[in-house]
Structures are given as structure tokens and as C-alpha cells.
C-alpha atoms as a PDB file:
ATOM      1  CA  UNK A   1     121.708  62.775 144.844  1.00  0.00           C
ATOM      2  CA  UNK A   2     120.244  59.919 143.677  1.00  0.00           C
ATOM      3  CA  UNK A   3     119.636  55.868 144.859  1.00  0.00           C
ATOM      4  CA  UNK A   4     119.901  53.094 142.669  1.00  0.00           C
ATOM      5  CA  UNK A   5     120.799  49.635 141.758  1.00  0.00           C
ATOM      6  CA  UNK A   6     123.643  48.957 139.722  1.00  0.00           C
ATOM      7  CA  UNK A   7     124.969  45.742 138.267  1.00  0.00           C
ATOM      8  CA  UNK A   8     128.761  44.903 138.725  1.00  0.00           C
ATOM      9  CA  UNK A   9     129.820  43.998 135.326  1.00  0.00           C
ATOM     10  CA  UNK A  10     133.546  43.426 135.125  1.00  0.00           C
ATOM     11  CA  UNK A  11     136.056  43.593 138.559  1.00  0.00           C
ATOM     12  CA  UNK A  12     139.905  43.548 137.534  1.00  0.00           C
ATOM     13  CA  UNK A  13     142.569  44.239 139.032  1.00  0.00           C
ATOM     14  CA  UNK A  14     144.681  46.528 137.255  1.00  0.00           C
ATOM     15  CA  UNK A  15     148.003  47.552 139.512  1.00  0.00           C
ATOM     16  CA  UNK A  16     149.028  46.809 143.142  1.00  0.00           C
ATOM     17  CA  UNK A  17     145.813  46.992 145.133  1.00  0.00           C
ATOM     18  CA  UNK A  18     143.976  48.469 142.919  1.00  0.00           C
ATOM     19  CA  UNK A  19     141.068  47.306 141.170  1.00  0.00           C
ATOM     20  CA  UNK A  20     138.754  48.820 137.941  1.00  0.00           C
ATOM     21  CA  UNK A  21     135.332  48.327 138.573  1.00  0.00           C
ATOM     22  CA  UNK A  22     132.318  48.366 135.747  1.00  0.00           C
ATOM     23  CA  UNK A  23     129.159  48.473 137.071  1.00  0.00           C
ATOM     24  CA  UNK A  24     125.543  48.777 134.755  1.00  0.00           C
ATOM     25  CA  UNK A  25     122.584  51.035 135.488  1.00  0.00           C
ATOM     26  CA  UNK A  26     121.320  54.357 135.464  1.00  0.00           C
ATOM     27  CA  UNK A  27     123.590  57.213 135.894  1.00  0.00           C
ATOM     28  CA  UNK A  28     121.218  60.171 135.372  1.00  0.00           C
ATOM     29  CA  UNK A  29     121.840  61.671 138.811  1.00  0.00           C
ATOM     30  CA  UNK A  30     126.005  62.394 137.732  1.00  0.00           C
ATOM     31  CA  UNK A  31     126.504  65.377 135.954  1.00  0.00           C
ATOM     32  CA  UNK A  32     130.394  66.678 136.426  1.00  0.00           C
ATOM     33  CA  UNK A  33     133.309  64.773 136.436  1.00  0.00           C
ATOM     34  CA  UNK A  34     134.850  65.191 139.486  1.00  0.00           C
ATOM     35  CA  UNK A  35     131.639  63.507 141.745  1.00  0.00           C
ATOM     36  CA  UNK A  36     131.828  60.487 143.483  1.00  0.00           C
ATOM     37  CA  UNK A  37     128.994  58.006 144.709  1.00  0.00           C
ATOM     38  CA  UNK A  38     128.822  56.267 148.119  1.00  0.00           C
ATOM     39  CA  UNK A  39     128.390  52.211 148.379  1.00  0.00           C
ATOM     40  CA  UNK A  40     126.124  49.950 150.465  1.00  0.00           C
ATOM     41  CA  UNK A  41     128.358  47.220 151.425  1.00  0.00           C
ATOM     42  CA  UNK A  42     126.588  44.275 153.300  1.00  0.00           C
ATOM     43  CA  UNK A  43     128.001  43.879 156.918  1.00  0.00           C
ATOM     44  CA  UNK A  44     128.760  47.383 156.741  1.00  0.00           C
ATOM     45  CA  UNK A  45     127.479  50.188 158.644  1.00  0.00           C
ATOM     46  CA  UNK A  46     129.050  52.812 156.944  1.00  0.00           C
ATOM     47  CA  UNK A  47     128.864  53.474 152.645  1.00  0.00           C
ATOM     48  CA  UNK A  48     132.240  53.986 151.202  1.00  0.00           C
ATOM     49  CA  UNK A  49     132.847  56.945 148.987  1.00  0.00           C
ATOM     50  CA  UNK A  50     134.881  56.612 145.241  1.00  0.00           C
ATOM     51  CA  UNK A  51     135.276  59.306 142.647  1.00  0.00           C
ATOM     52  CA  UNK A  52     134.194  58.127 139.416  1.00  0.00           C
ATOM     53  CA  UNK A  53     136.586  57.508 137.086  1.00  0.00           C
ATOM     54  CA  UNK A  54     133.970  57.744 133.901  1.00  0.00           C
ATOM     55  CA  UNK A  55     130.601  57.122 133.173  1.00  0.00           C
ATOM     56  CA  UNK A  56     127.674  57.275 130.326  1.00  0.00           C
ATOM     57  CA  UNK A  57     123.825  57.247 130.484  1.00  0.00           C
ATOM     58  CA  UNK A  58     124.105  53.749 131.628  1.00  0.00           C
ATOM     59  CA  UNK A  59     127.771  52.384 132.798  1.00  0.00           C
ATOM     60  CA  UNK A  60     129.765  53.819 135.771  1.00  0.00           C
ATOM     61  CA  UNK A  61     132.976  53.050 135.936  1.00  0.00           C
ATOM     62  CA  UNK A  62     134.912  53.153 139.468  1.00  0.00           C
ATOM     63  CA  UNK A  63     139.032  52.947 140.368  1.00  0.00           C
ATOM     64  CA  UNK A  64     139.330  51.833 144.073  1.00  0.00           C
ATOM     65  CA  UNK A  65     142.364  50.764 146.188  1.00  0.00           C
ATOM     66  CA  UNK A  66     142.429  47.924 148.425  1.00  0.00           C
ATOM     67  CA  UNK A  67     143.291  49.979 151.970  1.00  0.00           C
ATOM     68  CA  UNK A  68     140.756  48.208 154.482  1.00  0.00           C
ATOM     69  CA  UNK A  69     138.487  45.841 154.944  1.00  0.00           C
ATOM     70  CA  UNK A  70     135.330  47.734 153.260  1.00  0.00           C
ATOM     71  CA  UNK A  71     137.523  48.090 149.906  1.00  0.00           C
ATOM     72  CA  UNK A  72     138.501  44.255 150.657  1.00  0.00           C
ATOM     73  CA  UNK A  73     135.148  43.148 150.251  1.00  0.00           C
ATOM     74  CA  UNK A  74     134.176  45.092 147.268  1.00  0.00           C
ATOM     75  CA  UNK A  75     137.505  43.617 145.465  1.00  0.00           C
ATOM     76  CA  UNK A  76     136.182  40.109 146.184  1.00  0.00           C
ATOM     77  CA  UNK A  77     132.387  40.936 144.044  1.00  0.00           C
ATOM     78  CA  UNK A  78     132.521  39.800 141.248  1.00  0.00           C
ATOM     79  CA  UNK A  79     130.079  39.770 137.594  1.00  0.00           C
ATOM     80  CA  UNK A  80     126.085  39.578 138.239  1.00  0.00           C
ATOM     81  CA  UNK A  81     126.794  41.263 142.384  1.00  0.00           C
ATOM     82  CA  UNK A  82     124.114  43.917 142.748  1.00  0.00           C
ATOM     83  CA  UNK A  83     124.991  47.537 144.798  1.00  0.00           C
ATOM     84  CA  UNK A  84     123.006  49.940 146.352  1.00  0.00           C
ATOM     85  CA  UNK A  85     124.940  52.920 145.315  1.00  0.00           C
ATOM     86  CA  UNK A  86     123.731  56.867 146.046  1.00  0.00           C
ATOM     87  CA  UNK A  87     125.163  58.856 142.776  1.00  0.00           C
ATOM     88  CA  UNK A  88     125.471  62.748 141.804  1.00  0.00           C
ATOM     89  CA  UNK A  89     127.294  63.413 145.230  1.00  0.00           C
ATOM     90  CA  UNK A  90     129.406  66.629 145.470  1.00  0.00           C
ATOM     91  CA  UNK A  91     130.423  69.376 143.001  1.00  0.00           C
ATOM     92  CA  UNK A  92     132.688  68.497 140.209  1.00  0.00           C
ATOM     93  CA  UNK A  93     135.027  70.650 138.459  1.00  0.00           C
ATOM     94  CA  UNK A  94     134.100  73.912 136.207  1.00  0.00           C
ATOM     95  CA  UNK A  95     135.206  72.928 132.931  1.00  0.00           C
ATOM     96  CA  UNK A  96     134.752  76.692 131.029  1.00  0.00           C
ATOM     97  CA  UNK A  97     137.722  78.517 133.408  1.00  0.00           C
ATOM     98  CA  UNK A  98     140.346  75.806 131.583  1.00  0.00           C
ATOM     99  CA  UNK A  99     141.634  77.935 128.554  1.00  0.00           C
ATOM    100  CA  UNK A 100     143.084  76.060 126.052  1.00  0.00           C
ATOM    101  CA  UNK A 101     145.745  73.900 127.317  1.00  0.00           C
ATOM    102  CA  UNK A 102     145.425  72.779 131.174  1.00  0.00           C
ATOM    103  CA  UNK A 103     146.932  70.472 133.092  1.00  0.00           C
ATOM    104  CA  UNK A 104     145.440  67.708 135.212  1.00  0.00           C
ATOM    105  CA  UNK A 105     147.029  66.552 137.663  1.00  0.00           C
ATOM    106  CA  UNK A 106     146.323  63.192 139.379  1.00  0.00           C
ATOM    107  CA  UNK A 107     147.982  61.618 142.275  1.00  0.00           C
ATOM    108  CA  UNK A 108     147.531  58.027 142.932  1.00  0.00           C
ATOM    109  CA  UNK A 109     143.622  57.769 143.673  1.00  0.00           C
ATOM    110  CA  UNK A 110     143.455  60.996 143.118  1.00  0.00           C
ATOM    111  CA  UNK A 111     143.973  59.716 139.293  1.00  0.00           C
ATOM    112  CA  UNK A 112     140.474  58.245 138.074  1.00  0.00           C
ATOM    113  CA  UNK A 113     138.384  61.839 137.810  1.00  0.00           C
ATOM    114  CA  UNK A 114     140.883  63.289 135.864  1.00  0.00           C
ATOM    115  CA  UNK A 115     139.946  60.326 133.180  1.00  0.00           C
ATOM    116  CA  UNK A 116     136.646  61.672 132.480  1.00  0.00           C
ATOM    117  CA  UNK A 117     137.538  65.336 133.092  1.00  0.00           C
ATOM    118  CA  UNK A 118     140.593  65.019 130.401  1.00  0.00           C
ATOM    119  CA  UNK A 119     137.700  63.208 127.987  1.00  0.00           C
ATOM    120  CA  UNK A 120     135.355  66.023 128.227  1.00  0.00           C
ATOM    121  CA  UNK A 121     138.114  68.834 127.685  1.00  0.00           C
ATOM    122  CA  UNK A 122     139.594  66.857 124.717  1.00  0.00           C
ATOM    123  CA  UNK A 123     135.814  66.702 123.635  1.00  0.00           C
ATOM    124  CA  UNK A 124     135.539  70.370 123.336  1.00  0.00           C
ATOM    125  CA  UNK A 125     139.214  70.791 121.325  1.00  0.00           C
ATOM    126  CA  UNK A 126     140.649  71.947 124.264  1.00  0.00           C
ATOM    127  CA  UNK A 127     144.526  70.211 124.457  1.00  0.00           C
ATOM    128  CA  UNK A 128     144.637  68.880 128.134  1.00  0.00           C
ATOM    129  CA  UNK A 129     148.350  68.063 129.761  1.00  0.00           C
ATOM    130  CA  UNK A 130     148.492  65.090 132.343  1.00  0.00           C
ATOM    131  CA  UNK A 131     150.477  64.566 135.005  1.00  0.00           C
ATOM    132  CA  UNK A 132     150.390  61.282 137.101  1.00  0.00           C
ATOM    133  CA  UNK A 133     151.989  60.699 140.301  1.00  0.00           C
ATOM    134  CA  UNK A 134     152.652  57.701 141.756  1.00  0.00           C
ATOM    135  CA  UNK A 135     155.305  56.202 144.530  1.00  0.00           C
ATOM    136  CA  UNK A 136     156.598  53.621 142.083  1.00  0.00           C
ATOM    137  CA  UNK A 137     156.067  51.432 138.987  1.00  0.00           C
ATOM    138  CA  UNK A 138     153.616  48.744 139.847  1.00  0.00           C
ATOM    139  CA  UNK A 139     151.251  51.538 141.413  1.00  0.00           C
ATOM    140  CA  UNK A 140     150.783  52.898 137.817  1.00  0.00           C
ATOM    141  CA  UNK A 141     147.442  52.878 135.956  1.00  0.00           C
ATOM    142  CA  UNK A 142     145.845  54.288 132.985  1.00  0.00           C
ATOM    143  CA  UNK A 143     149.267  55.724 131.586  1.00  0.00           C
ATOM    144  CA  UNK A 144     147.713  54.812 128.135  1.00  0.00           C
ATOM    145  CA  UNK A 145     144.272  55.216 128.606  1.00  0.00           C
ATOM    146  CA  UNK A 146     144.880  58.825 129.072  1.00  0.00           C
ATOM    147  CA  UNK A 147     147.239  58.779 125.757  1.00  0.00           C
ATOM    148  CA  UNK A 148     144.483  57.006 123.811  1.00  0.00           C
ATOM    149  CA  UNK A 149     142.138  60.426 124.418  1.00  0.00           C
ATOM    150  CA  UNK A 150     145.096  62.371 122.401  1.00  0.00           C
ATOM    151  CA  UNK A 151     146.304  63.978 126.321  1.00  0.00           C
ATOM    152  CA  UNK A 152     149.956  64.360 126.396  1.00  0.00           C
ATOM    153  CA  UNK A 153     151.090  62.145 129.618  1.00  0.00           C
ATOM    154  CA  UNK A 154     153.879  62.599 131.885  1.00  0.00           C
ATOM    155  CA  UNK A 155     154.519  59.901 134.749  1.00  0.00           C
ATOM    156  CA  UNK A 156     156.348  60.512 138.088  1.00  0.00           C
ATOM    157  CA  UNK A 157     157.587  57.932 140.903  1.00  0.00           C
ATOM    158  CA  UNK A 158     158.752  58.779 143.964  1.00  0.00           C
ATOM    159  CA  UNK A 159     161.099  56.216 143.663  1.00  0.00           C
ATOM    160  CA  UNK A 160     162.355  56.915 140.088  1.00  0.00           C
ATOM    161  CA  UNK A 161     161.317  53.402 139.022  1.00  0.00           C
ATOM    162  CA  UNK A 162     159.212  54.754 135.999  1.00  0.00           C
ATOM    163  CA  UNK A 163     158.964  58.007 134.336  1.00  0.00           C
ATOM    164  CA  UNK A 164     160.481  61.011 136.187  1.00  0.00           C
ATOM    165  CA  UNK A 165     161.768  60.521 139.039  1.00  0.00           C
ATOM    166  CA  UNK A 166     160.167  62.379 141.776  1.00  0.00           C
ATOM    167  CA  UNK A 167     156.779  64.423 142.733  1.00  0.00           C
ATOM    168  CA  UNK A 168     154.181  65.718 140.740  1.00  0.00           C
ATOM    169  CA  UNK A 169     155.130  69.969 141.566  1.00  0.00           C
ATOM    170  CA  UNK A 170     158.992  68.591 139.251  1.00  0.00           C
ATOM    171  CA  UNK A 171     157.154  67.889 136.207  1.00  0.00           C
ATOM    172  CA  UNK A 172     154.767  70.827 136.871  1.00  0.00           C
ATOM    173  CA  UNK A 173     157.812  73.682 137.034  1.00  0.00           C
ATOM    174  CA  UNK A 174     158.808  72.606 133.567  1.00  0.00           C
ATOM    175  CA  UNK A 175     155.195  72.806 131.728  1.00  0.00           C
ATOM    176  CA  UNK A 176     153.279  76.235 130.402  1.00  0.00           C
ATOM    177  CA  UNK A 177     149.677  75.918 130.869  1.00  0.00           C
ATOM    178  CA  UNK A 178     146.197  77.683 131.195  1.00  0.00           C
ATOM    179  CA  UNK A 179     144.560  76.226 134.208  1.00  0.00           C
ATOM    180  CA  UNK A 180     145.234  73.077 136.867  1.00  0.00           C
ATOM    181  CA  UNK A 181     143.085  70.552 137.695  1.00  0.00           C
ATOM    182  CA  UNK A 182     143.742  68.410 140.443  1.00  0.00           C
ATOM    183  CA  UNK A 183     142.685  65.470 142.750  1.00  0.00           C
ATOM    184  CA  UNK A 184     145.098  63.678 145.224  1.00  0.00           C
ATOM    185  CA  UNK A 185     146.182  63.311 149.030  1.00  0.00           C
ATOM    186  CA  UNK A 186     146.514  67.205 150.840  1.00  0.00           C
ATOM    187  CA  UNK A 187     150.436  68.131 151.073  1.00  0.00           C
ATOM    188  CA  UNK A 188     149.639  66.710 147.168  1.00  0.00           C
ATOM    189  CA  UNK A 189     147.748  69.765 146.650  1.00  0.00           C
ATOM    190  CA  UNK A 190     149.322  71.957 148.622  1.00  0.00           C
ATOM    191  CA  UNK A 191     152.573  71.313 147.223  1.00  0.00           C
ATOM    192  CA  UNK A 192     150.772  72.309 143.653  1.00  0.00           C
ATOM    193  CA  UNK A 193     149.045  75.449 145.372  1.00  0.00           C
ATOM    194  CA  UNK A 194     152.697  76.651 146.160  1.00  0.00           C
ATOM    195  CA  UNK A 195     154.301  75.697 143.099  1.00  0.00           C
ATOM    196  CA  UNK A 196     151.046  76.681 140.811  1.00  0.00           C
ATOM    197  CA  UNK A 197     151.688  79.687 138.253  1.00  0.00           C
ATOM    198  CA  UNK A 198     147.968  79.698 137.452  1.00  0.00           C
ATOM    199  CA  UNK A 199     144.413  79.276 139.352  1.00  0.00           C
ATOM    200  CA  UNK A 200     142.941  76.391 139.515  1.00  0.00           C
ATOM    201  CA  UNK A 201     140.490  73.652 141.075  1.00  0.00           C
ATOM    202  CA  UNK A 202     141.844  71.405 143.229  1.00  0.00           C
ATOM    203  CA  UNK A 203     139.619  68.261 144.873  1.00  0.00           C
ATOM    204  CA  UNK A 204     140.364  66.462 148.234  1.00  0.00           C
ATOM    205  CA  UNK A 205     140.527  63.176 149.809  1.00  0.00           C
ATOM    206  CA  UNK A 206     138.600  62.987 152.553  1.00  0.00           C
ATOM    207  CA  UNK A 207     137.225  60.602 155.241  1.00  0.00           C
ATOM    208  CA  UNK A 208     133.384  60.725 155.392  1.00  0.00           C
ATOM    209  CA  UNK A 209     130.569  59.388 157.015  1.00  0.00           C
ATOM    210  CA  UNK A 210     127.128  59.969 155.481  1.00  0.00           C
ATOM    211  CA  UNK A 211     128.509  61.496 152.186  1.00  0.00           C
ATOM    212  CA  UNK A 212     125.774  64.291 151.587  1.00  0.00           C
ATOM    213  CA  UNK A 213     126.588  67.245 154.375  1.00  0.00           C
ATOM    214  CA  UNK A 214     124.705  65.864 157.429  1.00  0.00           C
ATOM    215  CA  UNK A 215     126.951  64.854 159.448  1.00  0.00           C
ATOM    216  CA  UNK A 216     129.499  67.434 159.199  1.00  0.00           C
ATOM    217  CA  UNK A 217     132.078  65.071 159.714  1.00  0.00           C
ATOM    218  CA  UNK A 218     134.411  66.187 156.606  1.00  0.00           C
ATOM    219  CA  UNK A 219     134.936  70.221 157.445  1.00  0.00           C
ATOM    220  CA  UNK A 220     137.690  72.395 156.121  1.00  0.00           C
ATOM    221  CA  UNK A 221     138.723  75.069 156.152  1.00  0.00           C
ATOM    222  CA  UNK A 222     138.082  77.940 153.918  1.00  0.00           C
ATOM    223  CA  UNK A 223     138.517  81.885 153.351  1.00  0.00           C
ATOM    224  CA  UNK A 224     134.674  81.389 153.280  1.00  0.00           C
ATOM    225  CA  UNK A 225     134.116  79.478 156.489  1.00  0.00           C
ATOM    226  CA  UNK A 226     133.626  76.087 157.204  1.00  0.00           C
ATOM    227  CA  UNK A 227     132.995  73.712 154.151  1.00  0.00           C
ATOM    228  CA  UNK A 228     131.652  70.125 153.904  1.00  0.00           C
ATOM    229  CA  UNK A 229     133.743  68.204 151.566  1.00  0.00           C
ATOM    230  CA  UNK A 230     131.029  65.858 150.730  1.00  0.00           C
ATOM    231  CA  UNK A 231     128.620  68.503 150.280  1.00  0.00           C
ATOM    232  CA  UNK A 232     130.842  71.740 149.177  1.00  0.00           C
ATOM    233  CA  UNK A 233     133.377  69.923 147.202  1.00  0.00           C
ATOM    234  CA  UNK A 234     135.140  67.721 147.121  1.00  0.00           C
ATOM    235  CA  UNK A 235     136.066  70.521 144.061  1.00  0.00           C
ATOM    236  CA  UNK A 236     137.250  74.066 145.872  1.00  0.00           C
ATOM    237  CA  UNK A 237     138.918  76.645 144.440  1.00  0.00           C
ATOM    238  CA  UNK A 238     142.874  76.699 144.645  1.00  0.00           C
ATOM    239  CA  UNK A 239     142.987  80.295 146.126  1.00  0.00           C
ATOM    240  CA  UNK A 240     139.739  79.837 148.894  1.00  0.00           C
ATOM    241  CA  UNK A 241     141.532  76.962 150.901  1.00  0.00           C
ATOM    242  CA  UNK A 242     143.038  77.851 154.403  1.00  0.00           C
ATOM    243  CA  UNK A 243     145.737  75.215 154.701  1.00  0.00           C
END
């Protein structure tokens, strides 16, 4: 874990209620994708915790949506705004048990790690499926982003307003692949765990209040005991969860 200042940089927003944030400064303490950092908000007594969606030695860049009055605030900040921001919180997925072709599956915020995860697989020739799930169209982000890294995308809406029509565990039965990779709400990832042909590493959503295991406000349950998702995961393996 590490404390620093970062620079906001750019603040857009990019579908309903949700907003891409840029920030500048020094990123040293991240070193998976899959992490997320906690935010000092003024006013606020508690941090709030996003996944990063991607980041370099020097540039951190966050997906957020608008679901309280915390996120309110932070959509309001705008170029030149200076955070306190702890980074290099949690594990973050284990890249070398992927084989050759996983898939990555991301379910509304549970989208923005699988951006940097899909980079760093594509980096090492590995040929990464995506699957993002959304409840309809104007929820939908980073459809081409994730084509731009060479992934082969396939879209879902609950609704059927955009891409397949239904959950994430349809487009799943009809794919062959190595590994999954996964980030989203819980019956989410339990759905996958029940549809999955394959291991994998799934990472939850989870309320939290200090972010780094003391408070022991985040448990779950586990094959192994008791596990902090702040401190633990948020990344678990598919098969150790208790659900």
C-alpha cells in the first residue's frame, strides 16, 4: 500500500452514470491488474474504493459509477483537483494459469480491470476473449477500447437492446476457452462458477470500510476460512469460495 497525491487530469462522462477518470502521479505501489485504490474525499469520513481500470509509471486511470453521494462528488472534480489516494490495495489476478485463449468476463463495474488485464495478456501473445455484460445499451462502455487491443468482444444486455440479448453465463456456453477471468456483482459470479467448464479467478464487489484488512468489515467466506476482501482479494480462486 502506498499514499500519494495524484492530479485529476481529464473527468468525462462516458455512459449513463458513469464517468472515466485520468488522474497524474506516481503509481509505483500497483503491481497487478485487478487492484483497486481507496479515495480521500473532502467532507467524507470514509475513502471510497475503485478498481483500476489501467495505469503506467505515472497515469492511473479509474471507471466509477455515479450510485451515491461520495461518487457524486468525485463526478463533479474536475482538471487541476488534487486526491489523496492509497494505491497497491488487494491481490490482483495470476496472469501465468491463463493458457492461451481465456476469457474475461466483465459485468458492468465489474468491467474496467479486465481493460488492463486483457492488455497485459494480449502483451504476452496470449489471444484473450471478452465478454461484457450490461442491463442495456446506454450502460455500455469500452466495447471498442477492448477491440482496439486485438480482444475479440462480445456484448450482452439484459434487455436485448445491444448485442446478445441476455446474461453473461449465454454467451459463455457457446465459447471454448483456457481460463476465466472475472469481476462483477456476486450471483454475476456465481452464475459463471456454475456454468464455468474451466478454473478460474473470479474478483468481488464489495462494501468496505478502511480498505487494507483492519477492520474486517468485508469477510467471506471461503473453503479456507474467513477472508478479507480488501486484504485477501478482491481476486479468489473460483473453486475456494463458499457461496
Amino acid at each position: 500500500m502506498k499514499q500519494s497525491i495524484f492530479e485529476v487530469k481529464a473527468n468525462t462522462k462516458i455512459a449513463e452514470n458513469t464517468y472515466k477518470m485520468v488522474l497524474g502521479g506516481d503509481c509505483s505501489g500497483i503491481t497487478a491488474s485487478g487492484q483497486f485504490v481507496n479515495i480521500k474525499l473532502d467532507g467524507f469520513f470514509l475513502r471510497r474504493p475503485i478498481s483500476v481500470c489501467d495505469y503506467d509509471d505515472n497515469e492511473l486511470t479509474l471507471i466509477y459509477k455515479v450510485v451515491g453521494k461520495g461518487t457524486e462528488y468525485m463526478a463533479e472534480l474536475g482538471a487541476g483537483e488534487k486526491l489523496d489516494i492509497l494505491t497497491g490495495l488487494g491481490n490482483g489476478y495470476d496472469l501465468s494459469k491463463s493458457g492461451n485463449e481465456p476469457v474475461l468476463i466483465g459485468g458492468g463495474a465489474g468491467v474496467p480491470p479486465m481493460y488492463n488485464l486483457c492488455r497485459k495478456l494480449v502483451a504476452e501473445g496470449k489471444k484473450p476473449q471478452v465478454i461484457l455484460g450490461f442491463n442495456k445499451e446506454n450502460e455500455l462502455f469500452f466495447e471498442n477500447e477492448f477491440k482496439a487491443l486485438g480482444a475479440e468482444v462480445t456484448v450482452t444486455t439484459a434487455d436485448g437492446s445491444y448485442g446478445m440479448k441476455g446474461f453473461v453465463t449465454d454467451a459463455l456456453k457457446n465459447m471454448k476457452y483456457t481460463y476465466i477471468y472475472s469481476c462483477g456483482p456476486e450471483p454475476m459470479l456465481k452464475a459463471i462458477y456454475n456454468t464455468a467448464e474451466t478454473s478460474g479467478q473470479l474478483s468481488f464487489e464489495e462494501r468496505m470500510g478502511c480498505g487494507f484488512g483492519a477492520c474486517m468489515g468485508c469477510s467471506c467466506a471461503t473453503k479456507y476460512g474467513n477472508k478479507r476482501i480488501c486484504k485477501d482479494g478482491p481476486v479468489l480462486e473460483m473453486e475456494e469460495i463458499i457461496w
